[in-house]
C-alpha atoms as a PDB file:
ATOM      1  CA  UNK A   1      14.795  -6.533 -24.013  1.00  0.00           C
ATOM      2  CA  UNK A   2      12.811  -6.722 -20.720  1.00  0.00           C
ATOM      3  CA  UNK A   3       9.351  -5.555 -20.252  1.00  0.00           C
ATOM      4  CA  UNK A   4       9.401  -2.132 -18.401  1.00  0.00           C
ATOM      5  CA  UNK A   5       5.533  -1.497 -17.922  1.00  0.00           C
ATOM      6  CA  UNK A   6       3.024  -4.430 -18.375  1.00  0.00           C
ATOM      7  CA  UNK A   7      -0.522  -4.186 -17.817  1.00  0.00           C
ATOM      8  CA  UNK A   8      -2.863  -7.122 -17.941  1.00  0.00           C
ATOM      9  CA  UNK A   9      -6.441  -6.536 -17.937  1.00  0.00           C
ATOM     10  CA  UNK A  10      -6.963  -3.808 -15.843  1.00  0.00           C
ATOM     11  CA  UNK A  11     -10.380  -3.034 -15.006  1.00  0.00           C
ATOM     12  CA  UNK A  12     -11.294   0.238 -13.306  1.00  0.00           C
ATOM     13  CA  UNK A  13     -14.884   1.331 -11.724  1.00  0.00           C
ATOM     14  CA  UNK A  14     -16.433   4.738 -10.776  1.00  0.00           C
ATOM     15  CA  UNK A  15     -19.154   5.000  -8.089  1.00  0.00           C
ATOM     16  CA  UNK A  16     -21.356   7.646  -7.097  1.00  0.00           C
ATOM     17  CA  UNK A  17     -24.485   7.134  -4.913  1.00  0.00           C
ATOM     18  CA  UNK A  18     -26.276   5.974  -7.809  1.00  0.00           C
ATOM     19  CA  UNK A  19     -24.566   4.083 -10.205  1.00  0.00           C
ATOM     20  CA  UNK A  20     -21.241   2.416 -11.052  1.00  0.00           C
ATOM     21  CA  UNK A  21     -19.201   3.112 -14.112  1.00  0.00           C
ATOM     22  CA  UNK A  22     -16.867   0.393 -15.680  1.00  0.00           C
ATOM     23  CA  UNK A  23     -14.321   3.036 -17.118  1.00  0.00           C
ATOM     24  CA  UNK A  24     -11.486   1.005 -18.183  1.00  0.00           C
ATOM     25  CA  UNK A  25     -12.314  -2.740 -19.137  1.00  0.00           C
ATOM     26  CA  UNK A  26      -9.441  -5.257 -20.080  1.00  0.00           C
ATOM     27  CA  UNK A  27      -6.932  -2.774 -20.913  1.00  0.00           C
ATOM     28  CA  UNK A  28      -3.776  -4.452 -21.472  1.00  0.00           C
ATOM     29  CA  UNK A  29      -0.296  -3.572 -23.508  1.00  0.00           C
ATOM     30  CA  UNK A  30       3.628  -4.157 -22.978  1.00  0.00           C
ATOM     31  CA  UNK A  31       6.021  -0.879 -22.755  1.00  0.00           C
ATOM     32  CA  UNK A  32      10.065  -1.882 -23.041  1.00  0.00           C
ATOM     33  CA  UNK A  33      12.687   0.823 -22.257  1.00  0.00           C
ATOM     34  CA  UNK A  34      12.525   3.508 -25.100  1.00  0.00           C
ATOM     35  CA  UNK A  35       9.205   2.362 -26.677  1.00  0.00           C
ATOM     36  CA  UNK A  36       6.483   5.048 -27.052  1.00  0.00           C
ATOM     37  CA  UNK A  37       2.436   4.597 -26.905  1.00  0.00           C
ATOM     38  CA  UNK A  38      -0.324   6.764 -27.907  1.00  0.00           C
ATOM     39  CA  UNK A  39      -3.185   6.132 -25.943  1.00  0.00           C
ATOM     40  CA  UNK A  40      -5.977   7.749 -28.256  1.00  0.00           C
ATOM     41  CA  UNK A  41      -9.968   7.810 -28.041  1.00  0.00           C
ATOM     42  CA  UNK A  42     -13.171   9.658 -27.405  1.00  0.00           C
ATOM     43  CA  UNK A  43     -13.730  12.129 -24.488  1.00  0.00           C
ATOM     44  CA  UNK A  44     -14.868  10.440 -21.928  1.00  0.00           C
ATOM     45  CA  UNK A  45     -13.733   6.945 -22.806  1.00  0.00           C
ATOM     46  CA  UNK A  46     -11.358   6.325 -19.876  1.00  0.00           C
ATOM     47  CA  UNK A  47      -7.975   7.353 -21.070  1.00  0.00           C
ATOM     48  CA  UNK A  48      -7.231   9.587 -18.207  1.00  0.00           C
ATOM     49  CA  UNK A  49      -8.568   6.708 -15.763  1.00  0.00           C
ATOM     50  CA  UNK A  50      -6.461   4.254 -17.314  1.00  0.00           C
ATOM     51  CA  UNK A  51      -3.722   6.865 -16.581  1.00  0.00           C
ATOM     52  CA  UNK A  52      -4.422   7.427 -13.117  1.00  0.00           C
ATOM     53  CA  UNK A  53      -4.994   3.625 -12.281  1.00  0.00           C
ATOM     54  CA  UNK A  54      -1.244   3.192 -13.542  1.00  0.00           C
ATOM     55  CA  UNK A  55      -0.041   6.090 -11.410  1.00  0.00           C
ATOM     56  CA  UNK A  56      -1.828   5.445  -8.536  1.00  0.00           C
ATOM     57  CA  UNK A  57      -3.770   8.788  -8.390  1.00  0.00           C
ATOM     58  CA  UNK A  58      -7.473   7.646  -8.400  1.00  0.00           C
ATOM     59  CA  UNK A  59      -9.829   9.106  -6.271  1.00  0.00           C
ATOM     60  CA  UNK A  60     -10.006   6.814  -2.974  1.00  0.00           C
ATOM     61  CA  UNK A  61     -13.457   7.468  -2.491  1.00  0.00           C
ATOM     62  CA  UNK A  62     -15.176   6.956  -5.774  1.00  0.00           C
ATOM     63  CA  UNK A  63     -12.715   4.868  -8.165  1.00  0.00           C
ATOM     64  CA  UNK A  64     -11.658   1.565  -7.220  1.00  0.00           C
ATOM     65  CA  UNK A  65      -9.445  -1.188  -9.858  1.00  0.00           C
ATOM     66  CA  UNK A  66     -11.130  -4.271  -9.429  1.00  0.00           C
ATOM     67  CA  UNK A  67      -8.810  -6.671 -11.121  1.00  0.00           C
ATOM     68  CA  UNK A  68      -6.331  -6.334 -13.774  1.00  0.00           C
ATOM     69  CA  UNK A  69      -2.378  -6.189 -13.082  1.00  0.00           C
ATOM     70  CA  UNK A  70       0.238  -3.365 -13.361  1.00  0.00           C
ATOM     71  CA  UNK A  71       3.360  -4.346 -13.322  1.00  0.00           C
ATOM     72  CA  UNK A  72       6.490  -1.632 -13.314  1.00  0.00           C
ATOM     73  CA  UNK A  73       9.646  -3.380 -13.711  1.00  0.00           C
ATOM     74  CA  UNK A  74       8.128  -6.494 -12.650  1.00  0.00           C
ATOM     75  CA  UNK A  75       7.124  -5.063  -9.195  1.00  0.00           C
ATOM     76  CA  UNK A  76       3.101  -5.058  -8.635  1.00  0.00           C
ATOM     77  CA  UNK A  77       1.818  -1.352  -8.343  1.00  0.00           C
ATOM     78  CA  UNK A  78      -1.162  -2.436  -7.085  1.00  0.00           C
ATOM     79  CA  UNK A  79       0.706  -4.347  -4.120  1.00  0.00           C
ATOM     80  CA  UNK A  80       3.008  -1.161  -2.751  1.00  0.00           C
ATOM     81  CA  UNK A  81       2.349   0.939   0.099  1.00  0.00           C
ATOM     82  CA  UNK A  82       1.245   4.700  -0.897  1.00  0.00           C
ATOM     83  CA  UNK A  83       4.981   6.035   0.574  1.00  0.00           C
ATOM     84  CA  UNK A  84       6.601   3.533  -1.968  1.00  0.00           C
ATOM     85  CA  UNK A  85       4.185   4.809  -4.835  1.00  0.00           C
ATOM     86  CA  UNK A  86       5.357   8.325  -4.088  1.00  0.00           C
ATOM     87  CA  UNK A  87       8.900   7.416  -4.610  1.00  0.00           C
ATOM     88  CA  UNK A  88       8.082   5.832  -7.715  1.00  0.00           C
ATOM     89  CA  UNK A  89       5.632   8.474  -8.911  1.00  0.00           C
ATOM     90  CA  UNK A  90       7.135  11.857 -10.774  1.00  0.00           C
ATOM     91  CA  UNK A  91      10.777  10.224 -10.372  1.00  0.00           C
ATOM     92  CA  UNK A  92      10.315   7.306 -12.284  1.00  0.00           C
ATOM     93  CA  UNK A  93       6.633   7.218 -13.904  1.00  0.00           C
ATOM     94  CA  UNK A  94       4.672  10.947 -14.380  1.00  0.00           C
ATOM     95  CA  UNK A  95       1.602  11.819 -16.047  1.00  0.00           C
ATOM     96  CA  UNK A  96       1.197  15.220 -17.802  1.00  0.00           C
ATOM     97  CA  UNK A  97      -2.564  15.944 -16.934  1.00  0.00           C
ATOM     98  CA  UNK A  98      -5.306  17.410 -19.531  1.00  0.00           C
ATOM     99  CA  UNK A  99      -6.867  19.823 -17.077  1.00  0.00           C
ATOM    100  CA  UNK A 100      -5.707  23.098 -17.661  1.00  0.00           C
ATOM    101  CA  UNK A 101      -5.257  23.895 -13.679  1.00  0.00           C
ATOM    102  CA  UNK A 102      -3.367  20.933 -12.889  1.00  0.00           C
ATOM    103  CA  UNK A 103      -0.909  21.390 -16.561  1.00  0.00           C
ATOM    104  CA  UNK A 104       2.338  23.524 -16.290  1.00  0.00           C
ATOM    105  CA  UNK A 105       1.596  27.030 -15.082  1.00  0.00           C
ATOM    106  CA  UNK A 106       1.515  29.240 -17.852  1.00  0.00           C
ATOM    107  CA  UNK A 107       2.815  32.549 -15.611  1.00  0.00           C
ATOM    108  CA  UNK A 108       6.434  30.377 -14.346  1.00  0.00           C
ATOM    109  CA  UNK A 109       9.145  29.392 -16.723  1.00  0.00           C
ATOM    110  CA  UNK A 110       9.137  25.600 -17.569  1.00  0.00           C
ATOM    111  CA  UNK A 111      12.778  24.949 -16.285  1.00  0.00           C
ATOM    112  CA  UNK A 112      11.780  26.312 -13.278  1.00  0.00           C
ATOM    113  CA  UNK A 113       8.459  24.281 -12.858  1.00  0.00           C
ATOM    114  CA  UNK A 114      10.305  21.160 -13.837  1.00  0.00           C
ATOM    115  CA  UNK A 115      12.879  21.845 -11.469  1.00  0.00           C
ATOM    116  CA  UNK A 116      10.635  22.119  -8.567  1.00  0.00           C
ATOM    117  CA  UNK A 117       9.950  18.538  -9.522  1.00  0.00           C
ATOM    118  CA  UNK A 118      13.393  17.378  -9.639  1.00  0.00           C
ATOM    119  CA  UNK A 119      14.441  18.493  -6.306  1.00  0.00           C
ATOM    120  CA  UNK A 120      11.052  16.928  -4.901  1.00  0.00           C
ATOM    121  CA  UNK A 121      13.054  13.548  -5.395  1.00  0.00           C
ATOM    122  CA  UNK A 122      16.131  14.979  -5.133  1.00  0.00           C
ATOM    123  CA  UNK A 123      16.216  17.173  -2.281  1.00  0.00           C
ATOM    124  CA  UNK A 124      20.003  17.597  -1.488  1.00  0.00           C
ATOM    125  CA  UNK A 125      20.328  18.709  -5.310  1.00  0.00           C
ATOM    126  CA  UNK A 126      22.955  21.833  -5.930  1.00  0.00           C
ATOM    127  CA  UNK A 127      20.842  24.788  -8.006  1.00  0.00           C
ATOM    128  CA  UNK A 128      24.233  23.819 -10.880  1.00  0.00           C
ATOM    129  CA  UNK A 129      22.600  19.638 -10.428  1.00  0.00           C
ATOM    130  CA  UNK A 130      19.331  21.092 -10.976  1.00  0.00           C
ATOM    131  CA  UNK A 131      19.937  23.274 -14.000  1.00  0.00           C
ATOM    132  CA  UNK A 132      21.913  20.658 -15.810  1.00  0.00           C
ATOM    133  CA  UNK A 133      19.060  17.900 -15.035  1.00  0.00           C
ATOM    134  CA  UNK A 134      16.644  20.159 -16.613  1.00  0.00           C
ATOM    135  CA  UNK A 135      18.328  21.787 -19.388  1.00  0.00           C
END
């Protein structure tokens, strides 16, 4: 079975005006098509900057991956262009976030919420298309 998502020691670092932050150092695992992984720890211990290296959704300014390879179906993340990355992103590879205000909206139905991200990749999508995607 071919390797689906491979990362090779990835290495991600935070900057402020003051100091630097290694936040993810050597992380490195194999996904095939319809394996699972938990990625457990601490608060605080990089899980969510691991997450965001992957997806491409680090903050320009003050995160930066300094070596390490992610490969998606043997194509190099790290090498695409950002309009490439956002056809990739939420239609093939999506990350759930931890913050409250960036999670599903408590106040709109999930089907619908999902939905909106469905016809974000899928524009000319009939509301029938939609509903049978998401249900």
């Amino acid at each position: 079975m071919n390797t689906l998502l491979k990362i090779k020691d990835l290495h991600t670092t935070l900057s402020s005006r003051s100091q630097k932050i290694r936040a993810v150092r050597g992380v490195s695992f194999e996904l095939k098509p319809g394996e699972t992984l938990g990625i457990v720890g601490e608060s605080g211990c990089g899980k969510s900057i691991m997450a965001k290296s992957i997806t491409g959704l680090l903050p320009r300014l003050t995160a930066t991956i300094d070596s390490g390879e992610i490969l998606y179906k043997n194509q190099d993340l790290l090498q695409l262009s950002e309009k490439k990355m956002r056809s990739i992103r939420g239609k093939e590879i999506s990350m759930i976030f931890q913050d409250p205000m960036t999670s599903l909206n408590p106040t709109m139905k999930i089907g619908r919420q999902i939905g909106e991200g469905y016809r974000l990749h899928h524009p000319k999508a009939t509301q029938e298309e939609v509903y049978t995607r998401v249900i």
